[in-house]
PDB file of N, CA and C in Angstrom:
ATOM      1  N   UNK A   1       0.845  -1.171   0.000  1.00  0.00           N
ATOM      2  CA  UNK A   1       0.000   0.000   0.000  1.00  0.00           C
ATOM      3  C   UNK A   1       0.893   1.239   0.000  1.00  0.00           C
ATOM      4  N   UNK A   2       0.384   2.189  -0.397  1.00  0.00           N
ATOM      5  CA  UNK A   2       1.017   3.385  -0.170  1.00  0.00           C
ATOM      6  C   UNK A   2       0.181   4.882   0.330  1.00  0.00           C
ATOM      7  N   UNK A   3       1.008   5.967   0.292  1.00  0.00           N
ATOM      8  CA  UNK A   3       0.709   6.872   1.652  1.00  0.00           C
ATOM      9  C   UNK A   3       0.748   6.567   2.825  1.00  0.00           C
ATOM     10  N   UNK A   4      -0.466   7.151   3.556  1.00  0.00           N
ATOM     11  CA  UNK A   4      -0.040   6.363   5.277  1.00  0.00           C
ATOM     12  C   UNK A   4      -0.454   5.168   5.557  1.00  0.00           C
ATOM     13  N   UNK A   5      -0.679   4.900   4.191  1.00  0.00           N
ATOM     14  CA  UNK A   5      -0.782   3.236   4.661  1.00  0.00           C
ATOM     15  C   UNK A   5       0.400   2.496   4.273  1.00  0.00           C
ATOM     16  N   UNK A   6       1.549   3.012   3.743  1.00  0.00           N
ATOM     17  CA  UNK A   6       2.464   2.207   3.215  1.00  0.00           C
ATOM     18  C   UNK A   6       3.268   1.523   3.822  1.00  0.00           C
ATOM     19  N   UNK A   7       2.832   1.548   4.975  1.00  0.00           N
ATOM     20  CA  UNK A   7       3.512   0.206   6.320  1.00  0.00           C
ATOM     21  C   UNK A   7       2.347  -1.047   6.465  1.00  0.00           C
ATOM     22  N   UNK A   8       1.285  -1.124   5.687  1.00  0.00           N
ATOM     23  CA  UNK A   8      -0.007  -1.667   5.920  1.00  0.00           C
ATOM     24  C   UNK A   8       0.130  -2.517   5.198  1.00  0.00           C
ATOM     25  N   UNK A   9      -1.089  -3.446   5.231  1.00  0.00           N
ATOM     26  CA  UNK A   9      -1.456  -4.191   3.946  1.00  0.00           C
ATOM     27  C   UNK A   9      -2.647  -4.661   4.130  1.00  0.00           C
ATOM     28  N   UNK A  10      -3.605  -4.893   3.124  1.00  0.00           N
ATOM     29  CA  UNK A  10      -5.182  -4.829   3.730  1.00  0.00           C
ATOM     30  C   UNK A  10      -5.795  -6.623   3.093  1.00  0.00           C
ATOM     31  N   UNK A  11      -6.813  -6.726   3.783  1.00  0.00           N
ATOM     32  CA  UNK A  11      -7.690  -7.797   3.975  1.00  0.00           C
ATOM     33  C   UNK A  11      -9.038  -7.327   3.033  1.00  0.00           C
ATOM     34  N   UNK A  12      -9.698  -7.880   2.257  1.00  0.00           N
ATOM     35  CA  UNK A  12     -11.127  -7.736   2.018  1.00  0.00           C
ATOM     36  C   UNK A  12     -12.144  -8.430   2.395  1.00  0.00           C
ATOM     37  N   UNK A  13     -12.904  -8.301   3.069  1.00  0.00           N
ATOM     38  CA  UNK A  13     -13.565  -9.020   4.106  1.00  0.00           C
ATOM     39  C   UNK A  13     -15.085  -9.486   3.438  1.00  0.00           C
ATOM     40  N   UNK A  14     -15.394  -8.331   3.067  1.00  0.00           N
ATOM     41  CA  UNK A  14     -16.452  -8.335   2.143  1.00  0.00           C
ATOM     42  C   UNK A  14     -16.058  -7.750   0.926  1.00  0.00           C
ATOM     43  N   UNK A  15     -16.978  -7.583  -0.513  1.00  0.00           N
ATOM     44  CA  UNK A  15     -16.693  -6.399  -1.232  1.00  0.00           C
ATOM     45  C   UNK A  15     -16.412  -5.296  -0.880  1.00  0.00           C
ATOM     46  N   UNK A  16     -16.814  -4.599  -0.175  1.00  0.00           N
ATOM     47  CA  UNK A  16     -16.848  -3.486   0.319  1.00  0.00           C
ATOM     48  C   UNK A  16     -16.395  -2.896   2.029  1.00  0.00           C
ATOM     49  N   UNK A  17     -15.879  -4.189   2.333  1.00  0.00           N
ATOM     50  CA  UNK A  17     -15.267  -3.581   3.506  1.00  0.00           C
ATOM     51  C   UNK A  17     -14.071  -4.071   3.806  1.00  0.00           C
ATOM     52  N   UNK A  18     -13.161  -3.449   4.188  1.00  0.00           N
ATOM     53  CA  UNK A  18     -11.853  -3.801   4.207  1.00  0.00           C
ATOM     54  C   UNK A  18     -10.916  -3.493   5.164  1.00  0.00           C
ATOM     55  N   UNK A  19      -9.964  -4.557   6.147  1.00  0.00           N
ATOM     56  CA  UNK A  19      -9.663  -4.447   6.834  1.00  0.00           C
ATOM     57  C   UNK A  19      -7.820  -4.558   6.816  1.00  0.00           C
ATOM     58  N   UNK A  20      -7.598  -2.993   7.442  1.00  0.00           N
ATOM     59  CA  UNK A  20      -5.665  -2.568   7.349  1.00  0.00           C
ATOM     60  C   UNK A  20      -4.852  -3.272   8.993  1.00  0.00           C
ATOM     61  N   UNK A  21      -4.010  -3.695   7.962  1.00  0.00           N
ATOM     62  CA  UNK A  21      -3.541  -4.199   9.118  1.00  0.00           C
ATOM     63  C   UNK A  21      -1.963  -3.918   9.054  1.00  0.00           C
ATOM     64  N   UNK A  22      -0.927  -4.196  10.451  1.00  0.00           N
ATOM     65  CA  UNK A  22       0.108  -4.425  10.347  1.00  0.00           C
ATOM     66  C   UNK A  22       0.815  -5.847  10.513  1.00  0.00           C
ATOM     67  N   UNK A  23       2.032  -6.229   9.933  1.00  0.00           N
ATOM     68  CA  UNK A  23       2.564  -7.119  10.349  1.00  0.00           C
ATOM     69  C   UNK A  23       3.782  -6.930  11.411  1.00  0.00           C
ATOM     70  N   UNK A  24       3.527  -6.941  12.487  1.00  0.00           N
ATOM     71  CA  UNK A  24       4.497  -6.723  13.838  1.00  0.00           C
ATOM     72  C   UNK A  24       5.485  -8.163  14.364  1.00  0.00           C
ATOM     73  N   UNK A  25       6.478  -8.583  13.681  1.00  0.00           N
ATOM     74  CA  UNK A  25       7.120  -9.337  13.762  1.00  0.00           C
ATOM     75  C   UNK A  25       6.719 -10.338  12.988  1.00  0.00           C
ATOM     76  N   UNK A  26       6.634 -12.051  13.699  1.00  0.00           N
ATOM     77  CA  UNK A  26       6.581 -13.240  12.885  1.00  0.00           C
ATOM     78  C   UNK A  26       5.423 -13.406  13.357  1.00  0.00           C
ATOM     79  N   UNK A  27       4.698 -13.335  14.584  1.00  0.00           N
ATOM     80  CA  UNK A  27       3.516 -13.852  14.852  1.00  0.00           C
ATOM     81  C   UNK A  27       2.620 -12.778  15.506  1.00  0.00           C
ATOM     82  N   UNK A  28       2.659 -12.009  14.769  1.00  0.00           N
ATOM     83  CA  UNK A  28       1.706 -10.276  15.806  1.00  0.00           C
ATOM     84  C   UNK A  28       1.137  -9.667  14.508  1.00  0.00           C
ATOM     85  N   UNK A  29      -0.119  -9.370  14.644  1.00  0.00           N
ATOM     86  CA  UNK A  29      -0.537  -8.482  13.600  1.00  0.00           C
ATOM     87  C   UNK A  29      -0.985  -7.160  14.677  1.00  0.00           C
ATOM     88  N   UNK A  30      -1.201  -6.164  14.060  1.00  0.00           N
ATOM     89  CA  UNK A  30      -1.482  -4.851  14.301  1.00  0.00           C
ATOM     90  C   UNK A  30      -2.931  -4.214  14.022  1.00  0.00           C
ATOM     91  N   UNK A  31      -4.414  -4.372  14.128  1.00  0.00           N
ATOM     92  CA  UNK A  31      -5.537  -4.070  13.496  1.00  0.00           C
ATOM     93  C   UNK A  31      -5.207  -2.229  13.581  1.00  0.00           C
ATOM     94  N   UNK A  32      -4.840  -1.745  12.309  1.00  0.00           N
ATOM     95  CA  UNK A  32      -5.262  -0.224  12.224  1.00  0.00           C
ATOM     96  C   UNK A  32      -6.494  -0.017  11.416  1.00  0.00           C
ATOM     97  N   UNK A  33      -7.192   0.152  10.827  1.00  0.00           N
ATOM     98  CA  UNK A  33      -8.638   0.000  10.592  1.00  0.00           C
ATOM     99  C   UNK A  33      -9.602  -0.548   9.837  1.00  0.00           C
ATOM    100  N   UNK A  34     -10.491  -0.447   9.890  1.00  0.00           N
ATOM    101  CA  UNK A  34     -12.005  -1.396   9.509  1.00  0.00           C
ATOM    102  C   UNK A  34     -12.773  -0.308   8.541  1.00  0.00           C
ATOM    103  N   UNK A  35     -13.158  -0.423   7.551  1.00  0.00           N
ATOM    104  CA  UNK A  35     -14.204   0.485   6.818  1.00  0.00           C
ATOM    105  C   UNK A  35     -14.190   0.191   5.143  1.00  0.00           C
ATOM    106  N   UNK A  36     -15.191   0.627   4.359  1.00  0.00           N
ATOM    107  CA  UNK A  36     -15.205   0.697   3.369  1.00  0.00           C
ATOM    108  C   UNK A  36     -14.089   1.167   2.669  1.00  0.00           C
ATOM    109  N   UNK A  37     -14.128   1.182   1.087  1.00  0.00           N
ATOM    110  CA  UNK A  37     -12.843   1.644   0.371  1.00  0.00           C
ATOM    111  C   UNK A  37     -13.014   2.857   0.471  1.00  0.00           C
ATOM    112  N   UNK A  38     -14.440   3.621   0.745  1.00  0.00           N
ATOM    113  CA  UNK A  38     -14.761   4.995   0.307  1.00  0.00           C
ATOM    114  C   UNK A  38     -14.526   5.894   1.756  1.00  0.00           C
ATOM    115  N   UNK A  39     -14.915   5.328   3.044  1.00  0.00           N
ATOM    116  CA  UNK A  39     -13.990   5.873   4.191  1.00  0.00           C
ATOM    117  C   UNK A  39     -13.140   5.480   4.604  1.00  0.00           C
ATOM    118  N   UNK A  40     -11.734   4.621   3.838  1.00  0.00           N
ATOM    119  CA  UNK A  40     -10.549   4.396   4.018  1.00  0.00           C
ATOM    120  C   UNK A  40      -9.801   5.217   3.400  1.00  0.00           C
ATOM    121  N   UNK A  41     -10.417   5.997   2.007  1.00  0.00           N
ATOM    122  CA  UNK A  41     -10.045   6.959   0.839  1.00  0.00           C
ATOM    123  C   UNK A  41      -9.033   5.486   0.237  1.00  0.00           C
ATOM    124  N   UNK A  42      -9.580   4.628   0.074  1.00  0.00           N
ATOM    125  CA  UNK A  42      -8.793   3.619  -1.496  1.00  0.00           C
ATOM    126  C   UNK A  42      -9.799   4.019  -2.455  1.00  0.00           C
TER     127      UNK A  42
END
């Protein structure tokens, strides 16, 4: 991903909703947020 998400990488959960996450080592994820593409601005 890029901008401030470019430490991220996202999940699609549904069509339309999509979930950013981090990868924090080998076994840790990071939930930074939950929302559509249209209030995530993708």
């Amino acid at each position: 991903m890029t901008g401030e998400w470019k430490d991220c990488r996202d999940c699609h959960i549904k069509p339309d909703l999509v979930l950013i996450y981090r990868k924090q080592g080998e076994d840790e994820l990071q939930l930074v947020r939950l929302g559509s593409h249209s209030e995530l601005g993708l």
